[in-house]
C-alpha atoms as a PDB file:
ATOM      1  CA  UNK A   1       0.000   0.000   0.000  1.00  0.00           C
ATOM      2  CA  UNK A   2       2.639   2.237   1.161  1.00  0.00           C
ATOM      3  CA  UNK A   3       4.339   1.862  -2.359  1.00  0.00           C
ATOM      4  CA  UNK A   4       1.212   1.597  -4.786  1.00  0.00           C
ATOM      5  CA  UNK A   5       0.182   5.154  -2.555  1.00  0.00           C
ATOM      6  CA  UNK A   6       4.062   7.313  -3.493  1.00  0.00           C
ATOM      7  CA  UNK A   7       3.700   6.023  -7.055  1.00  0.00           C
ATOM      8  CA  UNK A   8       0.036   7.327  -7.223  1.00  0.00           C
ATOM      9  CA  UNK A   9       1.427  10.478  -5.721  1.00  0.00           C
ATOM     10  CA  UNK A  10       4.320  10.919  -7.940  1.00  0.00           C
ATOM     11  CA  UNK A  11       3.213   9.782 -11.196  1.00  0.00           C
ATOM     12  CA  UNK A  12      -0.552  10.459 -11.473  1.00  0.00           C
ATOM     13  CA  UNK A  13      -2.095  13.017  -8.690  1.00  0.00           C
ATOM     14  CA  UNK A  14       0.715  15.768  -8.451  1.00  0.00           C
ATOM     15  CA  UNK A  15       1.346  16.378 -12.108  1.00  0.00           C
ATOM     16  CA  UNK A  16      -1.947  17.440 -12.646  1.00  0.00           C
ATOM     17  CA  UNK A  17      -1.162  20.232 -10.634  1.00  0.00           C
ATOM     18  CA  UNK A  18       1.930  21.810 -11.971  1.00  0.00           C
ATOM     19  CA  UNK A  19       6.188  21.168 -11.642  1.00  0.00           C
ATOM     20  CA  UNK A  20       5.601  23.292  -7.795  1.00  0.00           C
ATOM     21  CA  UNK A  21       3.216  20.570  -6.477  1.00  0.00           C
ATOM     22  CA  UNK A  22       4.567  17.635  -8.006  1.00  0.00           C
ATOM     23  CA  UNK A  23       8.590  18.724  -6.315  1.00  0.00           C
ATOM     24  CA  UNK A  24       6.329  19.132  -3.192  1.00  0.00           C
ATOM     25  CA  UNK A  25       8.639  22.146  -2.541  1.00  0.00           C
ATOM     26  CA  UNK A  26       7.547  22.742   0.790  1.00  0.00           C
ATOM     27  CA  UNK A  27       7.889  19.126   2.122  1.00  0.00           C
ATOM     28  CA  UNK A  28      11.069  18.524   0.090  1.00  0.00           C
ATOM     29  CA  UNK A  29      13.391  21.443  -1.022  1.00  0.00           C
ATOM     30  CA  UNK A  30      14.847  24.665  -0.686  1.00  0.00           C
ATOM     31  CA  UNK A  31      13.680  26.159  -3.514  1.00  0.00           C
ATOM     32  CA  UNK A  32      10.177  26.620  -5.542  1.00  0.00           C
ATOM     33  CA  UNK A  33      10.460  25.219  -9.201  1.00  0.00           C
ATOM     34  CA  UNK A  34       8.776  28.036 -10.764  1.00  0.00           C
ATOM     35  CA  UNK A  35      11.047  30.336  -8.691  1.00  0.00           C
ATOM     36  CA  UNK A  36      14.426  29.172  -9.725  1.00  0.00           C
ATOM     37  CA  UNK A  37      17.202  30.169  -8.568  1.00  0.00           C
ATOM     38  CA  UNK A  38      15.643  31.968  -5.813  1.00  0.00           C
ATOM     39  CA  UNK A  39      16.013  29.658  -2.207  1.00  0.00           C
ATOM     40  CA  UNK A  40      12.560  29.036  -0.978  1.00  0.00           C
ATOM     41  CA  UNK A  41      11.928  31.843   2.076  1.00  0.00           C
ATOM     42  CA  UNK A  42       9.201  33.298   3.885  1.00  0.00           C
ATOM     43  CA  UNK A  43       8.703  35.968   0.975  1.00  0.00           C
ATOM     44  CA  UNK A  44       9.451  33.652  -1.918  1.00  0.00           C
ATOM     45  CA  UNK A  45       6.734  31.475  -0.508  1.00  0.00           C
ATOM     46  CA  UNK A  46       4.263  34.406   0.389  1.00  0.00           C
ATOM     47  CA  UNK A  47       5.064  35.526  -3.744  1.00  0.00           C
ATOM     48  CA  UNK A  48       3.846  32.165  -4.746  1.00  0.00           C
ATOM     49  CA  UNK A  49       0.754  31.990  -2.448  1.00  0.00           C
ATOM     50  CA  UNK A  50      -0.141  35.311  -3.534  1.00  0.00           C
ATOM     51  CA  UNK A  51       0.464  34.606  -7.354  1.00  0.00           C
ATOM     52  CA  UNK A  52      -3.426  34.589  -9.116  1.00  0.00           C
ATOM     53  CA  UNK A  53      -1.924  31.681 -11.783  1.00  0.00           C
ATOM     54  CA  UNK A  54      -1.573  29.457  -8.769  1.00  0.00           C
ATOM     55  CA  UNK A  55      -4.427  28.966  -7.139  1.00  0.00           C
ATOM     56  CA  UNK A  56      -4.990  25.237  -8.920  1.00  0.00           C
ATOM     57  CA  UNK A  57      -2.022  24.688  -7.220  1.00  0.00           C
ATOM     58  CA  UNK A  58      -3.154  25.447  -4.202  1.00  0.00           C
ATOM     59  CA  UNK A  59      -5.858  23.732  -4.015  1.00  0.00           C
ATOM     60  CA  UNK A  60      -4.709  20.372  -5.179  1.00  0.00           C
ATOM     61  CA  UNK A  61      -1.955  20.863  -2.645  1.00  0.00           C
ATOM     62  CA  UNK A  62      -4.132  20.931  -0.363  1.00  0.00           C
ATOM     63  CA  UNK A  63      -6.799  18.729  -1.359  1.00  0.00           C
ATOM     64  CA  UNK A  64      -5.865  15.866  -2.784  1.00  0.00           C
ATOM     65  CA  UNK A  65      -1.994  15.692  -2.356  1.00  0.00           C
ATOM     66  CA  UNK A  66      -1.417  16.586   1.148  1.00  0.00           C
ATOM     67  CA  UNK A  67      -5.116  15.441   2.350  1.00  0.00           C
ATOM     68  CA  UNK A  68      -6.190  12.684   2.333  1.00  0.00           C
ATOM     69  CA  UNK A  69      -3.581  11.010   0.165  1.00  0.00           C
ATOM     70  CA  UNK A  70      -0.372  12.278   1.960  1.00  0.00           C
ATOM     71  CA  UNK A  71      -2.079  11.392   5.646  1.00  0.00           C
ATOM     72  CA  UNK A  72      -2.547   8.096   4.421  1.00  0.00           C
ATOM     73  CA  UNK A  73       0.996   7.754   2.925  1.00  0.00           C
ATOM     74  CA  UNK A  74       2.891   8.700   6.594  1.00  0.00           C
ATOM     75  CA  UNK A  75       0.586   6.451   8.179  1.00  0.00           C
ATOM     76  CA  UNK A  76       0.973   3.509   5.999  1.00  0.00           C
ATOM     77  CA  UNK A  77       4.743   4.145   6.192  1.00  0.00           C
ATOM     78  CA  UNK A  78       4.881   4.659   9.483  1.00  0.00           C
ATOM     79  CA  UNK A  79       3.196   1.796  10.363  1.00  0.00           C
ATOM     80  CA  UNK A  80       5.671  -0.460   8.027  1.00  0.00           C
ATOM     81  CA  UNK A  81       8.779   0.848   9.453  1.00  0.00           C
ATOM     82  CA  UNK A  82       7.076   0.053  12.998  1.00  0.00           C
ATOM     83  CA  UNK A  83       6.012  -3.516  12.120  1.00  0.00           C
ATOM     84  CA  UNK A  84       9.110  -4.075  10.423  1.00  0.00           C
ATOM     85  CA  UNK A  85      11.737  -3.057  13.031  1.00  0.00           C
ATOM     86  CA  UNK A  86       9.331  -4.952  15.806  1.00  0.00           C
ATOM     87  CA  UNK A  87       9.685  -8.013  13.582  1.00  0.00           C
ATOM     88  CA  UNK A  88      12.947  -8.220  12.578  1.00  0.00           C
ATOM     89  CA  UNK A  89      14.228  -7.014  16.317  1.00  0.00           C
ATOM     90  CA  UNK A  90      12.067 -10.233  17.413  1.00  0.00           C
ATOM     91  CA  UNK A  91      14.580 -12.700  15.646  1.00  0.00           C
ATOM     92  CA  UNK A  92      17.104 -11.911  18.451  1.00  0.00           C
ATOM     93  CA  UNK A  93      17.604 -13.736  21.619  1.00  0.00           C
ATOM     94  CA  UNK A  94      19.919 -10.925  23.040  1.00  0.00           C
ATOM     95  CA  UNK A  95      17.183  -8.337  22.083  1.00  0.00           C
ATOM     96  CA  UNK A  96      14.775  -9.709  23.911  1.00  0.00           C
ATOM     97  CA  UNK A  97      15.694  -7.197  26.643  1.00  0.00           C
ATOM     98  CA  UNK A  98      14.968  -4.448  24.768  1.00  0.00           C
ATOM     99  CA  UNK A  99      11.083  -2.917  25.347  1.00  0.00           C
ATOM    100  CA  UNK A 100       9.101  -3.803  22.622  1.00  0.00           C
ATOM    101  CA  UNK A 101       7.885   0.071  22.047  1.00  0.00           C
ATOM    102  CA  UNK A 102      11.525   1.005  21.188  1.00  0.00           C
ATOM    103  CA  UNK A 103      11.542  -0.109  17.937  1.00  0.00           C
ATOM    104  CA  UNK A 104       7.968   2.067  17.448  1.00  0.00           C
ATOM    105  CA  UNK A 105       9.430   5.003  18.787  1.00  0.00           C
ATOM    106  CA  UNK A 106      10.997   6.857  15.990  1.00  0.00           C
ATOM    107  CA  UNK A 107       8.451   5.203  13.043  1.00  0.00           C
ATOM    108  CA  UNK A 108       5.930   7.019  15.606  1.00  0.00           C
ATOM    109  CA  UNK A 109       7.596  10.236  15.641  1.00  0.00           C
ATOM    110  CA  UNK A 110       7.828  10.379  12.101  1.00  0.00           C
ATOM    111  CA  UNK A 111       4.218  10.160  11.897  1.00  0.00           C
ATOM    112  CA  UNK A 112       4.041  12.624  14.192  1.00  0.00           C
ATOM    113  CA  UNK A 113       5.905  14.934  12.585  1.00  0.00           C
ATOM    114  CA  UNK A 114       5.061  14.026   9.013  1.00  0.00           C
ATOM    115  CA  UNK A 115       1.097  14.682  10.424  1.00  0.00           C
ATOM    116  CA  UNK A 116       1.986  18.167  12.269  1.00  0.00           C
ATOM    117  CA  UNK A 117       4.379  19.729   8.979  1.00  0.00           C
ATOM    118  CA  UNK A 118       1.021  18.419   6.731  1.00  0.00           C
ATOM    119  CA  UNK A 119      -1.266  20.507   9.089  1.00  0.00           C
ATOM    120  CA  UNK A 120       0.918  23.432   9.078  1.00  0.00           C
ATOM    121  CA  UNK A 121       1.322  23.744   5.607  1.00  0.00           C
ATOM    122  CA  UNK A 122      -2.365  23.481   5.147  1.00  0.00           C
ATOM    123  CA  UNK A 123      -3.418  25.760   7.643  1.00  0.00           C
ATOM    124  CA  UNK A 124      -0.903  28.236   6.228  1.00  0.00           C
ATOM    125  CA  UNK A 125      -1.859  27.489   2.582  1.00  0.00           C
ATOM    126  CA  UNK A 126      -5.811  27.543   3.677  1.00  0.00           C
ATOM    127  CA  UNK A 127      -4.656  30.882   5.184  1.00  0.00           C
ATOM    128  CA  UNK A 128      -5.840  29.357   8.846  1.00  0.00           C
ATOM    129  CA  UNK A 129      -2.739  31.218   9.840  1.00  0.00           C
ATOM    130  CA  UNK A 130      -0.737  34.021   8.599  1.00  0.00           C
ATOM    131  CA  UNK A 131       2.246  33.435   7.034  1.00  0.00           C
ATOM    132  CA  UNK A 132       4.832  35.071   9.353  1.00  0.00           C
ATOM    133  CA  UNK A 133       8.496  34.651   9.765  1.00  0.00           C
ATOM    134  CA  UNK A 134       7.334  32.894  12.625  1.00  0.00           C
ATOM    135  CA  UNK A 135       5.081  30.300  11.320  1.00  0.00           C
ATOM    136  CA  UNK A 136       7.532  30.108   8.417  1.00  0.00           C
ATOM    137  CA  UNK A 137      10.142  28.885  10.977  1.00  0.00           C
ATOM    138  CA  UNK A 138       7.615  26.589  12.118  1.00  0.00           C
ATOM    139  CA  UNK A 139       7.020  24.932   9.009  1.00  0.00           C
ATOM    140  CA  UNK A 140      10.854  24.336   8.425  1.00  0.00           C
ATOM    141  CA  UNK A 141      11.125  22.927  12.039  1.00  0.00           C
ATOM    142  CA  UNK A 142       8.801  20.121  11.161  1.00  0.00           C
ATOM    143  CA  UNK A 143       9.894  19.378   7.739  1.00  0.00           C
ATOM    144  CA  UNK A 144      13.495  19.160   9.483  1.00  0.00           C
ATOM    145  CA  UNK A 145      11.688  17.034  12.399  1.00  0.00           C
ATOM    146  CA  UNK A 146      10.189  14.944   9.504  1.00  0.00           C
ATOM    147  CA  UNK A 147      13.286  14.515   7.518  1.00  0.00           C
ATOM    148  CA  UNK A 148      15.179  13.508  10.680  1.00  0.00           C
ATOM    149  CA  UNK A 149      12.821  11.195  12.127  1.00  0.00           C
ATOM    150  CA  UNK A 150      12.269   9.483   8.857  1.00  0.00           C
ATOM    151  CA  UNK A 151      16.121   9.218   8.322  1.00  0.00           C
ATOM    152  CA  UNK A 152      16.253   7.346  11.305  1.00  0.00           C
ATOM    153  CA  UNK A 153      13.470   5.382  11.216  1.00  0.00           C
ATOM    154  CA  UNK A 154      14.498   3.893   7.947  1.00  0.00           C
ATOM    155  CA  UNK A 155      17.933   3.315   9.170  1.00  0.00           C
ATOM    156  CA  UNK A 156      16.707   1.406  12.181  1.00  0.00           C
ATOM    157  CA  UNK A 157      14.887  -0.857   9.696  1.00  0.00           C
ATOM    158  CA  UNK A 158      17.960  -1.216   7.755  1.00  0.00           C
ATOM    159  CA  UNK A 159      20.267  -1.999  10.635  1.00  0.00           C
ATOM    160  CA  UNK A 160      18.381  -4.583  11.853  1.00  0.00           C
ATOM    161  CA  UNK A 161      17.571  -5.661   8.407  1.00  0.00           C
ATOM    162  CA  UNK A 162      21.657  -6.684   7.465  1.00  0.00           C
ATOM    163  CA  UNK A 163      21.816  -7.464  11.589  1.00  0.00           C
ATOM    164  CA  UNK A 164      19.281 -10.460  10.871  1.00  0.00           C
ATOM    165  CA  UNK A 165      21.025 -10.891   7.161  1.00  0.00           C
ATOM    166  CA  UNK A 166      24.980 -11.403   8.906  1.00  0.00           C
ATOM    167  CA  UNK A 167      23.296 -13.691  11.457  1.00  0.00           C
ATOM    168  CA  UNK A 168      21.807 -16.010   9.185  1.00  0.00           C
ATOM    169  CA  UNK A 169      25.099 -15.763   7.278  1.00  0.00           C
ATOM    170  CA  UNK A 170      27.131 -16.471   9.867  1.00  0.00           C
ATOM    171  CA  UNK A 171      25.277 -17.993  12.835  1.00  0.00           C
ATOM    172  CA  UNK A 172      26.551 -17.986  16.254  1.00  0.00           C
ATOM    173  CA  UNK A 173      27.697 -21.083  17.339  1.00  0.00           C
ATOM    174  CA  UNK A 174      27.532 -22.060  20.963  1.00  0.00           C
END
């Protein structure tokens, strides 16, 4: 699901709604597409808010991309990288120690985080909340949360992932 959901994203939803959308500039990079070269800042983001040819943009920011389909996407994520480093942590004897919720903790931040940076944007885009160099600061926060919390949920997974592989390779022998 998690997959079939980023390639529906990518490839078929955020096209329709212009390069901007489909770099998800504000989730992603440091600059806006149709803004290049100028970095991505509170007032290159309040230009293209306030810029009448993107208002299509907007919207499908909004609504579809970010809501539902992007809600659905960190949870279904989340939840993978959870079940997967509870799994794979639960083919070790000397792991056994370990609480069980550690291996959720950082898939759960990330949705978390993934959820709050989502809201913000919205609420900033749906103009729920002026943009201000101090709810511009906010959004970077969370995307840098995100980023972070993602980085190291994934590595978690992948640790334990070639942890279980060199076991198997090369058991222990008692």
């Amino acid at each position: 699901m998690t997959f079939g959901l980023f390639l529906i994203l990518k490839f078929v939803i955020t096209p329709k709604y212009g390069e901007d959308v489909q770099a998800r500039f504000i989730e992603r990079i440091k600059y806006i597409p149709s803004q290049k070269p100028e970095l991505l800042s509170r007032d290159t983001l309040a230009k293209w808010l306030a810029g009448t040819r993107n208002g299509d943009a907007i919207s499908g920011y909004v609504f579809p991309v970010l809501f539902p389909l992007d809600y659905l996407f960190l949870i279904s994520l989340g939840l993978l990288l959870g079940f997967a480093s509870a799994a794979l942590a639960g083919q070790f004897s000397f792991l056994m120690n370990v609480p069980h919720w550690i291996w959720w903790l950082f898939p759960v931040l990330y949705i978390i985080s993934d959820f709050a940076e989502d809201t913000a944007v919205i609420a900033v885009f749906k103009s729920l909340i002026p943009l201000t160099e101090g709810s511009y600061s906010l959004l970077s926060i969370l995307t840098a949360l995100k980023l972070a919390t993602i980085s190291v949920a994934v590595g978690q997974v992948g640790f334990l992932a070639v942890l279980n592989a060199l076991v198997r390779l090369f058991p222990i022998q008692q």
